[in-house]
Protein backbone atom coordinates (compact mmCIF):
# COMPACT_ATOMS: atom_id res chain seq x y z
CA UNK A 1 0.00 0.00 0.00
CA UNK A 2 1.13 3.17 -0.95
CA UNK A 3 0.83 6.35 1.79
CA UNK A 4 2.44 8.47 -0.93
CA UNK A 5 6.21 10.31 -1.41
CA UNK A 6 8.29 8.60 1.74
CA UNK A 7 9.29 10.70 4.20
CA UNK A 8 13.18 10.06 3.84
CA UNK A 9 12.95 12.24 0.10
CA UNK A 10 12.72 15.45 2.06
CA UNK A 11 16.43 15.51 2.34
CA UNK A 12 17.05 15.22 -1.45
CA UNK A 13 18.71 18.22 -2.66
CA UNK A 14 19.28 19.20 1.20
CA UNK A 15 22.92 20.10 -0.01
CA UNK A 16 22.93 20.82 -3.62
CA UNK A 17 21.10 20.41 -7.20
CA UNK A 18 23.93 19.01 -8.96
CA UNK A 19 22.36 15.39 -9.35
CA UNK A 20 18.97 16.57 -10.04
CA UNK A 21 16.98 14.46 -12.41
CA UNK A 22 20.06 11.49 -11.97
CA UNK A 23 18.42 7.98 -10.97
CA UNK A 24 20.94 6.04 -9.49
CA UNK A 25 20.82 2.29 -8.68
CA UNK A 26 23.00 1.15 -5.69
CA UNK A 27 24.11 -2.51 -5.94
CA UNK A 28 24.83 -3.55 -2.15
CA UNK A 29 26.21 -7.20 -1.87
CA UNK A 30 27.67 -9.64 0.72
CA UNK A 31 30.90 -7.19 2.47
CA UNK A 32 30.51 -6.36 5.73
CA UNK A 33 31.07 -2.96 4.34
CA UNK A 34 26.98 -3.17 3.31
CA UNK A 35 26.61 -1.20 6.80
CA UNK A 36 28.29 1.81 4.90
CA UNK A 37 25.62 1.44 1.82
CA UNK A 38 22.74 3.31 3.60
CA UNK A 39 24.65 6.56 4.48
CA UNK A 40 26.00 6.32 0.59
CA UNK A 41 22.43 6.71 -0.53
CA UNK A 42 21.59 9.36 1.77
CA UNK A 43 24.68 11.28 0.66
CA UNK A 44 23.64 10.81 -3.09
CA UNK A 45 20.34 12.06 -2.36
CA UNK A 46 21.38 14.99 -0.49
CA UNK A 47 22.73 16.52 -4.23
CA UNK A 48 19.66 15.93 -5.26
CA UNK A 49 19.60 12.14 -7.44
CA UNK A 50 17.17 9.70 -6.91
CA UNK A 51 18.72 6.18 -5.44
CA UNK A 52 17.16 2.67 -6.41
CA UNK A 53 18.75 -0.50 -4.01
CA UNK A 54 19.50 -3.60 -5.53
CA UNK A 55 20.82 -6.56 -3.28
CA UNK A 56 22.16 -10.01 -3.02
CA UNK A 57 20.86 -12.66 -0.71
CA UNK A 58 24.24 -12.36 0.97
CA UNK A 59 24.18 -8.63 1.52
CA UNK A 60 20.16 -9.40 3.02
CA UNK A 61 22.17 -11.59 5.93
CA UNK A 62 24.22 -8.48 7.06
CA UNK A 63 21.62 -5.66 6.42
CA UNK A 64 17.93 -5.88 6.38
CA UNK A 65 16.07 -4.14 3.08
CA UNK A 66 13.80 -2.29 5.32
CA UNK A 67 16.88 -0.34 6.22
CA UNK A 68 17.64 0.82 2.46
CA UNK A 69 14.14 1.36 2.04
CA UNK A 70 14.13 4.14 4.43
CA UNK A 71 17.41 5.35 3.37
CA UNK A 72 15.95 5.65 -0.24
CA UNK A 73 12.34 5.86 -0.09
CA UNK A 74 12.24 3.68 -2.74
CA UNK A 75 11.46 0.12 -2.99
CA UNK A 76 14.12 -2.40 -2.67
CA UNK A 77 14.88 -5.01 -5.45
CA UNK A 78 15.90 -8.58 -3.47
CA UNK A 79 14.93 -10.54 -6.20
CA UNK A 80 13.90 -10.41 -10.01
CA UNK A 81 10.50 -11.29 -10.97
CA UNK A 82 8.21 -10.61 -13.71
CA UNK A 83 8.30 -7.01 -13.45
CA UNK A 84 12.12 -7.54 -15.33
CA UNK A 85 13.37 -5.10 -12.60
CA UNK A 86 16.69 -5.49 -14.27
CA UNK A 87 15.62 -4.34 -17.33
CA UNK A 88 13.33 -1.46 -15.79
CA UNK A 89 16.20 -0.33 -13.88
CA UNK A 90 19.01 -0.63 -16.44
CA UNK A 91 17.54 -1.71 -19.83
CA UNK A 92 18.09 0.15 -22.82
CA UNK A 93 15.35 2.64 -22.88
CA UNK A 94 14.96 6.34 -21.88
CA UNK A 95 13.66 6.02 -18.57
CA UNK A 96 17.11 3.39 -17.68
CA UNK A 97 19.21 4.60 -14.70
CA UNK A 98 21.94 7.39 -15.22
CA UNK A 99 24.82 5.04 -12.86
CA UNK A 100 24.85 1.83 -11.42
CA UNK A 101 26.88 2.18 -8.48
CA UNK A 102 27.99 -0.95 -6.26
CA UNK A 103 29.11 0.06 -3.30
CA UNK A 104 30.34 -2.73 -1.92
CA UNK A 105 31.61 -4.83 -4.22
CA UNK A 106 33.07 -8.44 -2.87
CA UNK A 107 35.85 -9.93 -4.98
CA UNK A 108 32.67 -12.87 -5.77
CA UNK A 109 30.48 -10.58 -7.22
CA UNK A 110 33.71 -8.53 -9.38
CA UNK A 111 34.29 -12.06 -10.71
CA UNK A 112 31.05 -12.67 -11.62
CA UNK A 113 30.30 -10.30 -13.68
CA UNK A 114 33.66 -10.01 -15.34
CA UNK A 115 33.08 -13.27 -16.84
CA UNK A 116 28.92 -12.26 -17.00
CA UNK A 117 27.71 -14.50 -14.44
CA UNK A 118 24.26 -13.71 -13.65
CA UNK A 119 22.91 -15.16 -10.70
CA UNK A 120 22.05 -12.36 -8.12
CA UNK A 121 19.57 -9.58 -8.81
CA UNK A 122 23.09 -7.32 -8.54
CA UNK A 123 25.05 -9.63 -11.24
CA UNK A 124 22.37 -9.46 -13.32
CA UNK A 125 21.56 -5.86 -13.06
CA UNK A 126 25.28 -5.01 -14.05
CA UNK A 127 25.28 -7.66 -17.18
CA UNK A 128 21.99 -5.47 -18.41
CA UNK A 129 23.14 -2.16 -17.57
CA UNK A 130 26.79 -2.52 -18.89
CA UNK A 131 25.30 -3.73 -22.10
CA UNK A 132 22.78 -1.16 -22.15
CA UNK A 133 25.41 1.31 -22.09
CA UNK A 134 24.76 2.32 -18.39
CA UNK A 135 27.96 4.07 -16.70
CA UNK A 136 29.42 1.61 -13.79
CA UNK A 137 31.34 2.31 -10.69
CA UNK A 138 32.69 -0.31 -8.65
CA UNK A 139 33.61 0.42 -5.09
CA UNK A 140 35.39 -2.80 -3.50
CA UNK A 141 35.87 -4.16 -0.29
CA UNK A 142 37.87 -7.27 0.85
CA UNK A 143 40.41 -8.97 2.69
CA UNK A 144 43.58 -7.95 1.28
CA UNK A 145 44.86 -10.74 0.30
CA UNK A 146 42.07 -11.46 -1.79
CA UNK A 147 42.41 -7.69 -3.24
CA UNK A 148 45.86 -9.18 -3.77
CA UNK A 149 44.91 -12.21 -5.85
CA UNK A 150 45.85 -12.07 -9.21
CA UNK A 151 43.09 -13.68 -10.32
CA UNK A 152 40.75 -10.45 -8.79
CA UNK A 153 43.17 -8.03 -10.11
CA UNK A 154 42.91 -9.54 -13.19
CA UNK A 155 39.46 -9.37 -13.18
CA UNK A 156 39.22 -5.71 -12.46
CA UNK A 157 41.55 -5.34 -15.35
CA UNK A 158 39.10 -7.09 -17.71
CA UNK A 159 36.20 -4.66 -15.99
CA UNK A 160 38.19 -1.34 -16.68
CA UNK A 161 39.01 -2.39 -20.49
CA UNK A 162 35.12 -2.59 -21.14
CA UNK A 163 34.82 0.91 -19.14
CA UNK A 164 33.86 -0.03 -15.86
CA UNK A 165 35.34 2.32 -13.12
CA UNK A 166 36.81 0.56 -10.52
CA UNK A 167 37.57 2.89 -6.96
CA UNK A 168 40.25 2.24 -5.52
CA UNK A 169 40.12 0.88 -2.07
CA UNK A 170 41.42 1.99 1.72
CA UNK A 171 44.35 -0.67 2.66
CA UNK A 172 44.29 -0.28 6.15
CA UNK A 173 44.86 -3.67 9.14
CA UNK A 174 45.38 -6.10 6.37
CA UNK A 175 41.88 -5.29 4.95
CA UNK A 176 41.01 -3.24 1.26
CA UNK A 177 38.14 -1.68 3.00
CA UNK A 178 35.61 0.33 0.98
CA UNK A 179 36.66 4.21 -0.03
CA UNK A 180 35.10 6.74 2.29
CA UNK A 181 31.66 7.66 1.78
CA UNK A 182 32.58 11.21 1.01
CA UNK A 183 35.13 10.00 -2.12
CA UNK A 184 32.67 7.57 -3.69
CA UNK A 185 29.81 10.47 -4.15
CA UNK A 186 33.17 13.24 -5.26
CA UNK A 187 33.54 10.12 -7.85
CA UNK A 188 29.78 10.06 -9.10
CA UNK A 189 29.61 13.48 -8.72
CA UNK A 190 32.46 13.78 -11.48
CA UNK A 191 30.14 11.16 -13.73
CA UNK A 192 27.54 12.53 -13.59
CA UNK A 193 27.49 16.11 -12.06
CA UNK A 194 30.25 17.92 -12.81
CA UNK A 195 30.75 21.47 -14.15
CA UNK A 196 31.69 21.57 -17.71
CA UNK A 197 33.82 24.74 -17.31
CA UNK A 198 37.05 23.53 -19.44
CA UNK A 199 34.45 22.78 -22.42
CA UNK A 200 36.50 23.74 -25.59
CA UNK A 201 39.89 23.64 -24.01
CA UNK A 202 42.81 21.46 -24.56
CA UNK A 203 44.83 20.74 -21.35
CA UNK A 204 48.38 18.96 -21.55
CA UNK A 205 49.15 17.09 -18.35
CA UNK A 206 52.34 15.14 -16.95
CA UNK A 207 52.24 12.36 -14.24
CA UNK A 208 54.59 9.64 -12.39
CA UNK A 209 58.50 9.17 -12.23
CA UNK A 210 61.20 8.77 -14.95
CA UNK A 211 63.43 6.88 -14.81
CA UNK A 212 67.43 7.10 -15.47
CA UNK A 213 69.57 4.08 -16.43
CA UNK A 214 72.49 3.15 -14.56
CA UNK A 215 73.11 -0.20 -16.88
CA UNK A 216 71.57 -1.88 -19.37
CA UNK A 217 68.15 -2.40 -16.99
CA UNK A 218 69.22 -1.38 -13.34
CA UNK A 219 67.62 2.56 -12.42
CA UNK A 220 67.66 5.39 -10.45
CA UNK A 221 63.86 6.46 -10.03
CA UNK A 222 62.06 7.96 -6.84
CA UNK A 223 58.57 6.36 -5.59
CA UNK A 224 55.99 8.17 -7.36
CA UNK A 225 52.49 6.71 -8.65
CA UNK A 226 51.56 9.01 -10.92
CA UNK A 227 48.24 9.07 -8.77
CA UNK A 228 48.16 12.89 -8.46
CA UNK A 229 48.45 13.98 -12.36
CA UNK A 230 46.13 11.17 -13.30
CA UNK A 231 43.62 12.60 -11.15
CA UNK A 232 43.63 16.15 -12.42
CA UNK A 233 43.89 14.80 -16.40
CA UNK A 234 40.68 12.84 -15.25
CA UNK A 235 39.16 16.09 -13.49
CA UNK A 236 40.14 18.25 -16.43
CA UNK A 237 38.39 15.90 -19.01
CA UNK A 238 34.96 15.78 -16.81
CA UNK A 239 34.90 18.81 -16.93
CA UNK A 240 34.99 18.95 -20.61
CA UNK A 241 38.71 19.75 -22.08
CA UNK A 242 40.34 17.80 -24.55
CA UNK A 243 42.88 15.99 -22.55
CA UNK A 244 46.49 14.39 -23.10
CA UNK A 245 48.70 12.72 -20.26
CA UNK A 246 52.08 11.50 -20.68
CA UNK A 247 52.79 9.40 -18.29
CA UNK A 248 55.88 7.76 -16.79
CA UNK A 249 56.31 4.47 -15.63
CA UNK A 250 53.21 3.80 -13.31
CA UNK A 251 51.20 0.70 -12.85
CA UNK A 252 47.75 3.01 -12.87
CA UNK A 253 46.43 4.45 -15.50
CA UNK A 254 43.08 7.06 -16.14
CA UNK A 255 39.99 6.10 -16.97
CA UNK A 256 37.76 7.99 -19.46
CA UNK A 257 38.58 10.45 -22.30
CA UNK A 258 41.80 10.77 -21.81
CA UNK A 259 44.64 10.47 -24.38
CA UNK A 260 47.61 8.65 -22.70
CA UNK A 261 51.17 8.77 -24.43
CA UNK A 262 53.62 6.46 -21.73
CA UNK A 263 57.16 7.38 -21.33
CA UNK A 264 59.89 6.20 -19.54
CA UNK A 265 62.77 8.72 -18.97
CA UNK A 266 62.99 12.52 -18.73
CA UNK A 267 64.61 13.02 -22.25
CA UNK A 268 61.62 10.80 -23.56
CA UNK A 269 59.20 12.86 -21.04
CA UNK A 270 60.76 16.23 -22.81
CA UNK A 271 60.49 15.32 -26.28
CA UNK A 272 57.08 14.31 -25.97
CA UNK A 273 55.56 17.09 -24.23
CA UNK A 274 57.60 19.27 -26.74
CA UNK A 275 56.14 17.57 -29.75
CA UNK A 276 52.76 18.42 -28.37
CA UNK A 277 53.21 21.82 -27.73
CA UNK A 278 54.67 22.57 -31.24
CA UNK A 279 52.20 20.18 -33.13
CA UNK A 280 48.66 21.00 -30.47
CA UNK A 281 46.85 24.17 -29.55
CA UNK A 282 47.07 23.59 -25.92
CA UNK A 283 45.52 26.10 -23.57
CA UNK A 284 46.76 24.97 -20.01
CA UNK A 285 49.75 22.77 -19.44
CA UNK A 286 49.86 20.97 -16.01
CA UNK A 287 53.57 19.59 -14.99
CA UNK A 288 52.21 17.20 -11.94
CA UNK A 289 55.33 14.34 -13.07
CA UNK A 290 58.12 13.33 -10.62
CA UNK A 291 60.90 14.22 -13.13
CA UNK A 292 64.56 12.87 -12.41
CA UNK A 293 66.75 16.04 -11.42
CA UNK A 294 69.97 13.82 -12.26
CA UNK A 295 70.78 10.90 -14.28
CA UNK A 296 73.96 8.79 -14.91
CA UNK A 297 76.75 10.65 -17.79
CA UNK A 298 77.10 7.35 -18.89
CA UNK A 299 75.11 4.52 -19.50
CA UNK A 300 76.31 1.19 -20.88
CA UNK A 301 74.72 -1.24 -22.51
CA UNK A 302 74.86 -4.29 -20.55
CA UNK A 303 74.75 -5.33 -17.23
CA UNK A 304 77.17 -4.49 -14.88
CA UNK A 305 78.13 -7.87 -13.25
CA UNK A 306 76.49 -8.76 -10.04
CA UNK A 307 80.28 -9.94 -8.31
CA UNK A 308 81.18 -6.14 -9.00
CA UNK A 309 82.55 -5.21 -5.86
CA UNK A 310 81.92 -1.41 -5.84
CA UNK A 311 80.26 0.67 -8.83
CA UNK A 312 80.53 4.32 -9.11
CA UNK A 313 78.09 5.95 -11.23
CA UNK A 314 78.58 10.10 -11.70
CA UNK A 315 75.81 11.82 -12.16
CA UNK A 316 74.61 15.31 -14.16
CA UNK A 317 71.75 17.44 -14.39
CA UNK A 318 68.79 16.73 -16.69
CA UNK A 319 67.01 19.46 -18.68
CA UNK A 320 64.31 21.07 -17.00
CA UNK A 321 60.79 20.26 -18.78
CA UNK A 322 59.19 23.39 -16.91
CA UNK A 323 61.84 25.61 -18.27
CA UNK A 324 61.07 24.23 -22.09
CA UNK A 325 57.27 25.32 -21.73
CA UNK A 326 56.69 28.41 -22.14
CA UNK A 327 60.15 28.83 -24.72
CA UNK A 328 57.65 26.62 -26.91
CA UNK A 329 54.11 28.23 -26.16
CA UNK A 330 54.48 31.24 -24.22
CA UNK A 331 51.02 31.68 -24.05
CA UNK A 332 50.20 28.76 -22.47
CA UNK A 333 48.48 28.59 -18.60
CA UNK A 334 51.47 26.95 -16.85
CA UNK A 335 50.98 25.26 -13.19
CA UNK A 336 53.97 23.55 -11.67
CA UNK A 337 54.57 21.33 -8.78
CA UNK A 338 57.21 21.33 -6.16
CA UNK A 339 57.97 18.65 -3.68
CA UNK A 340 59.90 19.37 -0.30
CA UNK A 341 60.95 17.31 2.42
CA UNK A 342 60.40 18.17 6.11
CA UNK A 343 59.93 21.92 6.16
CA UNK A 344 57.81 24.73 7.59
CA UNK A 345 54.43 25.62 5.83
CA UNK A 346 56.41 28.84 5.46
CA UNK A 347 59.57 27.83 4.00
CA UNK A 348 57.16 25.72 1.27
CA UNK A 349 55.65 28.35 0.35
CA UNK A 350 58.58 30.23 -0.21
CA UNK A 351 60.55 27.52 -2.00
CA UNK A 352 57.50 26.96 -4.29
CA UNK A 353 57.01 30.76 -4.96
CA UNK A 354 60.79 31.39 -5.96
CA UNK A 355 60.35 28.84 -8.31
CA UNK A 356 57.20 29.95 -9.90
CA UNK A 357 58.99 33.16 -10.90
CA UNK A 358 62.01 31.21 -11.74
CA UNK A 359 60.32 29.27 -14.77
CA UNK A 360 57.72 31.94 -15.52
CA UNK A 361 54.49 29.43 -14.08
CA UNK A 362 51.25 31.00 -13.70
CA UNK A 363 50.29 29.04 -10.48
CA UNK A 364 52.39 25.87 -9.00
CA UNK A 365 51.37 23.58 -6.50
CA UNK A 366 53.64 22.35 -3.49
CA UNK A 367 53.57 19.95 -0.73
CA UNK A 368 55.58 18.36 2.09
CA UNK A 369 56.49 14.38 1.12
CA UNK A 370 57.51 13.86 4.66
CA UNK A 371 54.12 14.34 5.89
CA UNK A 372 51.89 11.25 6.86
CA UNK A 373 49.57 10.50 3.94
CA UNK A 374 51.74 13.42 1.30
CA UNK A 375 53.01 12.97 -1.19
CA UNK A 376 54.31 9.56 -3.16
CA UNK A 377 52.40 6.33 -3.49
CA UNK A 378 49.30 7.28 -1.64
CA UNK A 379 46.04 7.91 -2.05
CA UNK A 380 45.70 11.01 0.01
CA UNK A 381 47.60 14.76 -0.75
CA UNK A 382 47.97 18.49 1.28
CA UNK A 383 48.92 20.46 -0.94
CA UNK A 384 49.47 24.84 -0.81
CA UNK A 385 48.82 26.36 -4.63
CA UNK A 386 50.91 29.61 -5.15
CA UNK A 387 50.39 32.11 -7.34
CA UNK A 388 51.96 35.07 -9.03
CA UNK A 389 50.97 37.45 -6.31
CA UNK A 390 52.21 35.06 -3.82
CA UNK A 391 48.86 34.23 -2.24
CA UNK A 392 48.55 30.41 -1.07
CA UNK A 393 45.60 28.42 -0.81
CA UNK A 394 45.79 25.63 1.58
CA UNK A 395 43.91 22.76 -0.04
CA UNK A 396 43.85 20.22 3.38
CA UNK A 397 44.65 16.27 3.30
CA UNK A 398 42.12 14.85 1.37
CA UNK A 399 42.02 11.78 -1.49
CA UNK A 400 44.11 13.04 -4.60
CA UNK A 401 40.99 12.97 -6.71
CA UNK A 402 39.20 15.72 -4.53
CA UNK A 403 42.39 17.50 -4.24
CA UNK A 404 42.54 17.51 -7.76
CA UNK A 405 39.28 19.37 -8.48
CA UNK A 406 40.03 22.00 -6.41
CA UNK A 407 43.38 22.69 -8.22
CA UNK A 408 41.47 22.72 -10.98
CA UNK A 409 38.73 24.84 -9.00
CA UNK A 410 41.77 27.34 -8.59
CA UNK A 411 43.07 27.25 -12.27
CA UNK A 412 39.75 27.97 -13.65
CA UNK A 413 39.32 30.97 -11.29
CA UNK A 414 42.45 32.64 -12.38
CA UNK A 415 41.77 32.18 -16.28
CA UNK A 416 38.62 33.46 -15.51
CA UNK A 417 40.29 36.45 -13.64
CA UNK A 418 42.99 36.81 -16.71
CA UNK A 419 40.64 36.70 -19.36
């Protein structure tokens, strides 16, 4: 029986319109991290989309449907029946679901359905959306040794070459536990509600190390991902620009519209981001990559014997990629990035701000490696963005992919300023 709209609607839109009109389904299934599905929804509604629940039997053992019933005000789907839920929700028709979101995701049900095994009302949802043409993010949560297995990796692999975003997830006490509620709806957001203010303009990004050969395969590198530039190419082509990354040796790469050219050392870094600035238009040129300083004068062409008793390798400075920028397109938007280690917020900004002037960059963005959860190979940035008049905004720890859009946030508001 029907008593009319549910009371738990009045909060959609409670904190902004930017997923009006957006019907989302939320896939729950059998992670203990199903506890965190409920305050997902309510998050989702509170920009304003509409959330449909779809569970598993296994996910109905740790929560009850009643409680994402409330949460969405919408009935829940436990099982398909003649009504074709799956194909209501996520058919191919006009009134289909904008995202299918599964949030969480056990390694079972990312297995299942990258080999299109359909035998959960979730499974089968995903099998029907993804070949509808329905946008998918996956959100797991596991043990993490079974995040570990190659078989799941694998797996996710074969999900993110048909387009299926796949988050990644919190390691933390031996467990890949579910991102935080606050970066899975910054990640649909960015789907599906994102400003389009770089429409029209073409934005040239670097990310990760280089690396510099001692011998014919041993390196000198330093430990980044690549994480932080891959997140602001991905911001920068949600919201619309044509996008290129070259990227350096990282085992991630972006998902999307986003043209990827992979590089190994800085000479090859150079001469790629200098044939794209002589041969592209590019607008804005963001230089997020971890570029060797030094590399060996010599390298030879085999490998130095293992038995070698001592090896001394002399080392010389490496051309400057920020310094080649604006020589090439002097018109270009140019935001660097500087990395220190152990210093005062004070002496960062300082640092950072000499070298803006130093290499003629419009903004460039610094942060402190040293700090806990900074900087290399995490998930997680804190980062100060410096500009010509010396003013720095403090952009707090926070997942690289939020701290990316408000870099971005920044960089529009200056070529707005400029223009």
């Amino acid at each position: 029986m029907s008593l009319g709209t549910h009371t738990s609607k009045g909060i959609i839109g409670a904190k902004s319109d930017r997923l009006k009109g957006r019907k989302i389904v939320l896939c729950v299934t059998g992670s203990v991290a199903a506890v965190k599905s409920p305050e997902i929804a309510r998050e989702l509604m509170r920009y304003g989309a509409e959330v449909y629940a779809v569970m598993t039997p296994m996910a109905q053992r740790i929560i009850h449907p009643y409680l994402l019933e409330w949460a969405t005000g919408n009935p829940v789907v436990t099982e398909l029946t003649g009504e074709v839920e799956h194909v209501t929700l996520a058919g191919d028709h006009p009134e289909r679901a904008d995202l299918i979101l599964v949030a969480p995701s056990t390694a079972n049900t990312i297995g299942k359905v990258a080999c299109g095994i359909d035998d959960t009302p979730v499974t089968t949802v995903l099998t029907t959306g993804i070949g509808a043409g329905v946008p998918v993010i996956i959100a797991p949560a596991m043990h993490q040794s079974m995040y570990n297995h190659p078989i799941v990796r694998e797996n996710i692999k074969r999900l993110e070459a048909i387009g299926v975003e796949v988050m990644m997830p919190r390691v933390e006490e031996g467990k890949a536990k579910i991102p935080e509620t606050e970066e899975i709806v910054e990640r649909v957001l960015k789907r599906l509600g994102g400003p389009r203010d770089l429409e029209g303009r073409r934005v040239l990004v670097t990310a990760g190390p280089t690396r510099e050969y001692i011998d014919a395969f041993r390196f000198i590198s330093n430990p980044s991902s690549g994480k932080m530039g891959i997140a602001i190419a991905e911001e920068a082509a949600r919201r619309g620009a044509d996008v290129t990354l070259i990227l350096g040796p990282s085992p991630h790469s972006p998902y999307g519209a986003v043209r990827t050219l992979r590089v190994e050392t800085t000479q090859e870094m150079l001469k790629a981001v200098s044939d794209e600035l002589k041969e592209g238009d590019y607008d804005i040129v963001v230089l997020a990559a971890a570029v060797s300083d030094f590399g060996p004068t010599d390298r030879p062409m085999v490998k130095i014997p293992s038995t070698t008793k001592e090896v001394t390798v002399h080392l010389k400075p490496l051309p400057k990629i920020v310094e080649e920028v604006k020589k090439i397109a002097p018109r270009v938007f140019l935001v660097g990035f500087k990395a220190e280690y152990n210093v005062s917020d004070d002496t960062l900004i300082e640092r950072a701000y000499k070298r803006l002037l130093e290499a003629d960059m419009d903004l460039i963005v610094a942060n402190d490696v040293s700090r806990e959860g900074v900087g290399f190979a995490v998930d997680t940035n804190e980062v100060y963005v410096i500009d010509r008049e010396k003013e720095a905004v403090h952009i707090p720890k926070a997942p690289k992919m939020i701290v990316a859009r408000k870099i971005l946030d920044i960089l529009i508001a200056h070529l707005n300023r400029s223009s």
